[in-house]
Protein backbone atom coordinates (compact mmCIF):
# COMPACT_ATOMS: atom_id res chain seq x y z
CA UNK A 1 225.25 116.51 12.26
CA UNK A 2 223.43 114.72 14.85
CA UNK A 3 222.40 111.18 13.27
CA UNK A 4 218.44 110.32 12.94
CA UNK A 5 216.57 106.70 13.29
CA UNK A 6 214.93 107.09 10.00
CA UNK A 7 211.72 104.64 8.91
CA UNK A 8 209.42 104.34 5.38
CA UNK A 9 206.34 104.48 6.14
CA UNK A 10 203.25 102.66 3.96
CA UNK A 11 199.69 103.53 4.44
CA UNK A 12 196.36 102.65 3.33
CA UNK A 13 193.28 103.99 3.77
CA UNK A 14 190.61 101.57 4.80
CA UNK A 15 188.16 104.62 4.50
CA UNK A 16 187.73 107.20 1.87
CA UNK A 17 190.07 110.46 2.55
CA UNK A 18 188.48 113.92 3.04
CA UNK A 19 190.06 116.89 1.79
CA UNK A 20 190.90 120.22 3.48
CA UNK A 21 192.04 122.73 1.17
CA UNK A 22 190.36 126.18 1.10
CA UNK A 23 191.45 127.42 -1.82
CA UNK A 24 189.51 127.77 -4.93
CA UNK A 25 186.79 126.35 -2.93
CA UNK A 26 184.01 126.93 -5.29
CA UNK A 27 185.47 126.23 -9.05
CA UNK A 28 187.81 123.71 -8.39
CA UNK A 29 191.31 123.09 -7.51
CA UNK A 30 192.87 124.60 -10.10
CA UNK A 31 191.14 127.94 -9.86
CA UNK A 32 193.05 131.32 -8.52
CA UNK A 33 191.36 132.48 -5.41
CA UNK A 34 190.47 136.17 -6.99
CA UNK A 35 188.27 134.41 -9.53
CA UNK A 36 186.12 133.52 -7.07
CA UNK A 37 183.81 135.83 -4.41
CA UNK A 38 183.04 133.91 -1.61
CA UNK A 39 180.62 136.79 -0.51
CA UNK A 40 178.42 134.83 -2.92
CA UNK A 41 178.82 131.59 -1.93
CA UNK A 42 176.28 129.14 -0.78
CA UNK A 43 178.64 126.14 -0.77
CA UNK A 44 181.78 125.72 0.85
CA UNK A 45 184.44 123.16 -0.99
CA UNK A 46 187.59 121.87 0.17
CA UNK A 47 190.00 120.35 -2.42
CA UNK A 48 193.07 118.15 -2.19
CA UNK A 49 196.62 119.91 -2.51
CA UNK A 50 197.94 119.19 -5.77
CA UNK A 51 201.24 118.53 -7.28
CA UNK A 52 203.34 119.93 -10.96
CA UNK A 53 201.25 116.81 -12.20
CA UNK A 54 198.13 117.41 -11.00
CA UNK A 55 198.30 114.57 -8.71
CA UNK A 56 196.43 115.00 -5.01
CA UNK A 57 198.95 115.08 -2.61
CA UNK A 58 199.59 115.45 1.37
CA UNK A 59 202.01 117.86 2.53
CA UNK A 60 204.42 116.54 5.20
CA UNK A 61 202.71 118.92 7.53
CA UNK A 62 199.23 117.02 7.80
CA UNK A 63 201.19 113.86 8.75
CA UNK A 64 203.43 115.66 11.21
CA UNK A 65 199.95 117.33 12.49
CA UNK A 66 198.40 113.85 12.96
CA UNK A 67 201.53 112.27 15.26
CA UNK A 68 200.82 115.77 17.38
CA UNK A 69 197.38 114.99 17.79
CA UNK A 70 198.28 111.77 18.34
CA UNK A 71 200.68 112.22 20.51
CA UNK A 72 198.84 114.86 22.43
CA UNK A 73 195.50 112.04 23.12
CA UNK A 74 198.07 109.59 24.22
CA UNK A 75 200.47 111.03 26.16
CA UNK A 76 202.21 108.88 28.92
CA UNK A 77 199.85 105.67 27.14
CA UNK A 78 202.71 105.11 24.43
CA UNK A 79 205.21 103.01 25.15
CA UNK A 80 207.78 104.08 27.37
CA UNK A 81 204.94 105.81 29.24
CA UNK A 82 206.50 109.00 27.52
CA UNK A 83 205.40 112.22 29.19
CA UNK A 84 204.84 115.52 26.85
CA UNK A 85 204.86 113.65 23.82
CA UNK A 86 203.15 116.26 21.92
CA UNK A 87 206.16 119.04 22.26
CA UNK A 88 208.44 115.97 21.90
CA UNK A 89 207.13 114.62 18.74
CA UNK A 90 207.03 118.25 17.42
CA UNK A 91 210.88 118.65 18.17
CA UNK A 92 211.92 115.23 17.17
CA UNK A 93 210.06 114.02 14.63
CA UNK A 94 210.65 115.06 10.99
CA UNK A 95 208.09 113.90 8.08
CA UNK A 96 209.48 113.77 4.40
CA UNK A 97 209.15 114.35 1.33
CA UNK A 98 207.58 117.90 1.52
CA UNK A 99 205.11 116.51 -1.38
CA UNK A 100 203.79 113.25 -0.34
CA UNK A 101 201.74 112.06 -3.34
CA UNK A 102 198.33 109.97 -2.35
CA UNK A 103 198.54 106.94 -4.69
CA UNK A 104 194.67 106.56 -5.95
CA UNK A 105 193.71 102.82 -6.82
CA UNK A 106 193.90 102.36 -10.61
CA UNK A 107 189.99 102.35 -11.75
CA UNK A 108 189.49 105.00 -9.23
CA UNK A 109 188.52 108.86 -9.44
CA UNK A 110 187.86 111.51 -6.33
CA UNK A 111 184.57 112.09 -5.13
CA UNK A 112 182.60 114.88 -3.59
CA UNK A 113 180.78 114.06 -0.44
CA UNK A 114 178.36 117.02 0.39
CA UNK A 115 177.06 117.17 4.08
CA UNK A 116 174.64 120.24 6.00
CA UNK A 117 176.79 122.03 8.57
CA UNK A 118 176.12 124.18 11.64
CA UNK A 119 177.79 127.17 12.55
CA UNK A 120 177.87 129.55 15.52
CA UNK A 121 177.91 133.36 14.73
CA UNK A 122 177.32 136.30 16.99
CA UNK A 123 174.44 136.37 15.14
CA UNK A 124 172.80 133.35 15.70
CA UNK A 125 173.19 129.25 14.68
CA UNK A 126 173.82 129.51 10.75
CA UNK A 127 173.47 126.52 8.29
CA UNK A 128 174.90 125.83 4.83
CA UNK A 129 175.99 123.38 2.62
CA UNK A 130 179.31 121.98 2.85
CA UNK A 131 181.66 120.41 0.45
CA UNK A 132 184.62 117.68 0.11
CA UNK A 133 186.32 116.17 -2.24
CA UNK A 134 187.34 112.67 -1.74
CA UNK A 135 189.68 110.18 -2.54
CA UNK A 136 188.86 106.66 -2.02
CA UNK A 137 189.60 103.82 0.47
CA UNK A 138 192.41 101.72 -0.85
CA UNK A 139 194.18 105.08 -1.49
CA UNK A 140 198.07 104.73 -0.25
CA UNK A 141 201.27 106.99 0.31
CA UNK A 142 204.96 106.10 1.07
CA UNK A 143 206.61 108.51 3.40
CA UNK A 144 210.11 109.17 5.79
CA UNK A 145 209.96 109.39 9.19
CA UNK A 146 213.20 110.76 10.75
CA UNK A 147 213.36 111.15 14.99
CA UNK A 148 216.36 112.64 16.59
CA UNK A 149 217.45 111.14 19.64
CA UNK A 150 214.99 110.86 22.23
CA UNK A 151 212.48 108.72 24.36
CA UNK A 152 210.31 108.26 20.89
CA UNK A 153 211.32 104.47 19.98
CA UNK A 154 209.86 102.86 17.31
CA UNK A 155 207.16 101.09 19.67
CA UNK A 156 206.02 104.63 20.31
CA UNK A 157 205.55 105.58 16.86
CA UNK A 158 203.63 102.52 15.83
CA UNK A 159 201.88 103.27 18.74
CA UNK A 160 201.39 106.81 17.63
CA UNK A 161 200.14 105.16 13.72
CA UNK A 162 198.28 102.57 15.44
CA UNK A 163 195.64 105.74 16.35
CA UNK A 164 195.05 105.99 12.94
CA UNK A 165 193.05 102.84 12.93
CA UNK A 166 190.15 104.65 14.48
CA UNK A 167 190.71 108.00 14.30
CA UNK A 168 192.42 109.01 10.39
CA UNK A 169 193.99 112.35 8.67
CA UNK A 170 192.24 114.55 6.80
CA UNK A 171 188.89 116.17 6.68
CA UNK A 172 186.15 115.31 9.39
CA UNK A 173 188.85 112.45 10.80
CA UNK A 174 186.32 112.62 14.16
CA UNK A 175 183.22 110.98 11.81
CA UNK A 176 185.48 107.89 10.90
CA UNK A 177 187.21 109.62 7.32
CA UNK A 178 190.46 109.15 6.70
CA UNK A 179 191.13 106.26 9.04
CA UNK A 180 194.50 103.85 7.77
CA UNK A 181 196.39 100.89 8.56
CA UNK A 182 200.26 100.99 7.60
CA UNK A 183 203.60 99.44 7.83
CA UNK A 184 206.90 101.24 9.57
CA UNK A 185 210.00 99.86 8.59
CA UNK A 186 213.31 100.50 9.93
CA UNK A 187 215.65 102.38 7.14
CA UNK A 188 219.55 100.92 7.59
């Protein structure tokens, strides 16, 4: 088995955390998708993933999606001026647990942030109401960060995370949501 520099990662959201889910969008997260006809809806609500507890969570995918879009707006600026970081940080870079609960602050409850949205159709601009929940700045998760061996040192990751200062994870990351500070600490 080849051996992996592995890292816990800390972060904290210094802005409130958008959701993305799809599912259930109009009752809630709990809701089974064929309870609900979107054909009828005039709202469109994204929920956070949730665990056996109920708990929001991030999957390891949406962390593993931000260090590729990361990597792919900074390529040859990291450290190391690594070239193709995207495909390398999608080959070498492993995000775990699967379930990464989001730690709310105690005191604290999700939101919903509603905002007017403008879509394109074949048939014209269209314009409805669209939904989020939210989860609150202060909001923090622990996570593992293993990299096979390759050009991605740990001054490229933190590179990579630093990113995340200005532009976060989550829903509508581009208007300032979801943005984070964190720690990386090397695992012995």
């Amino acid at each position: 088995m080849i051996e992996t520099v592995d890292y816990k990662l800390s972060v904290t959201f210094r802005r409130p955390l958008l959701s993305t889910q799809m599912v259930g969008e109009l009752a809630g997260p709990n809701t089974n998708d064929d309870d609900v006809d979107l054909a009828d809806a005039g709202k469109y609500t994204t929920y956070f993933f949730r665990n056996a507890k109920g708990a929001p969570i991030l999957y390891d995918y949406h962390l593993t999606g931000y260090l590729k879009e990361a990597a792919a707006a900074l390529n040859g600026k990291v450290h190391g001026g690594v070239k193709n970081l995207r495909q390398k940080v999608e080959n070498y870079v492993f995000v775990s647990p699967v379930e990464i609960p989001l730690l709310v602050p105690p005191d604290e409850e999700p939101g919903l942030f509603e905002r007017p949205c403008r879509k394109r159709t074949p048939f014209g601009a269209r314009v409805f109401i669209a939904a989020s929940e939210t989860l609150p700045a202060g909001t923090k998760f622990n996570a593992g960060i293993s990299v096979y061996p390759s050009e991605i040192s740990q001054q490229a990751l933190e590179d990579l995370l630093d990113w995340g200062f200005y532009h976060g994870i989550g829903g509508w990351r581009t208007g300032g949501w979801g943005r984070f500070t964190y720690t990386l600490t090397p695992e012995k």
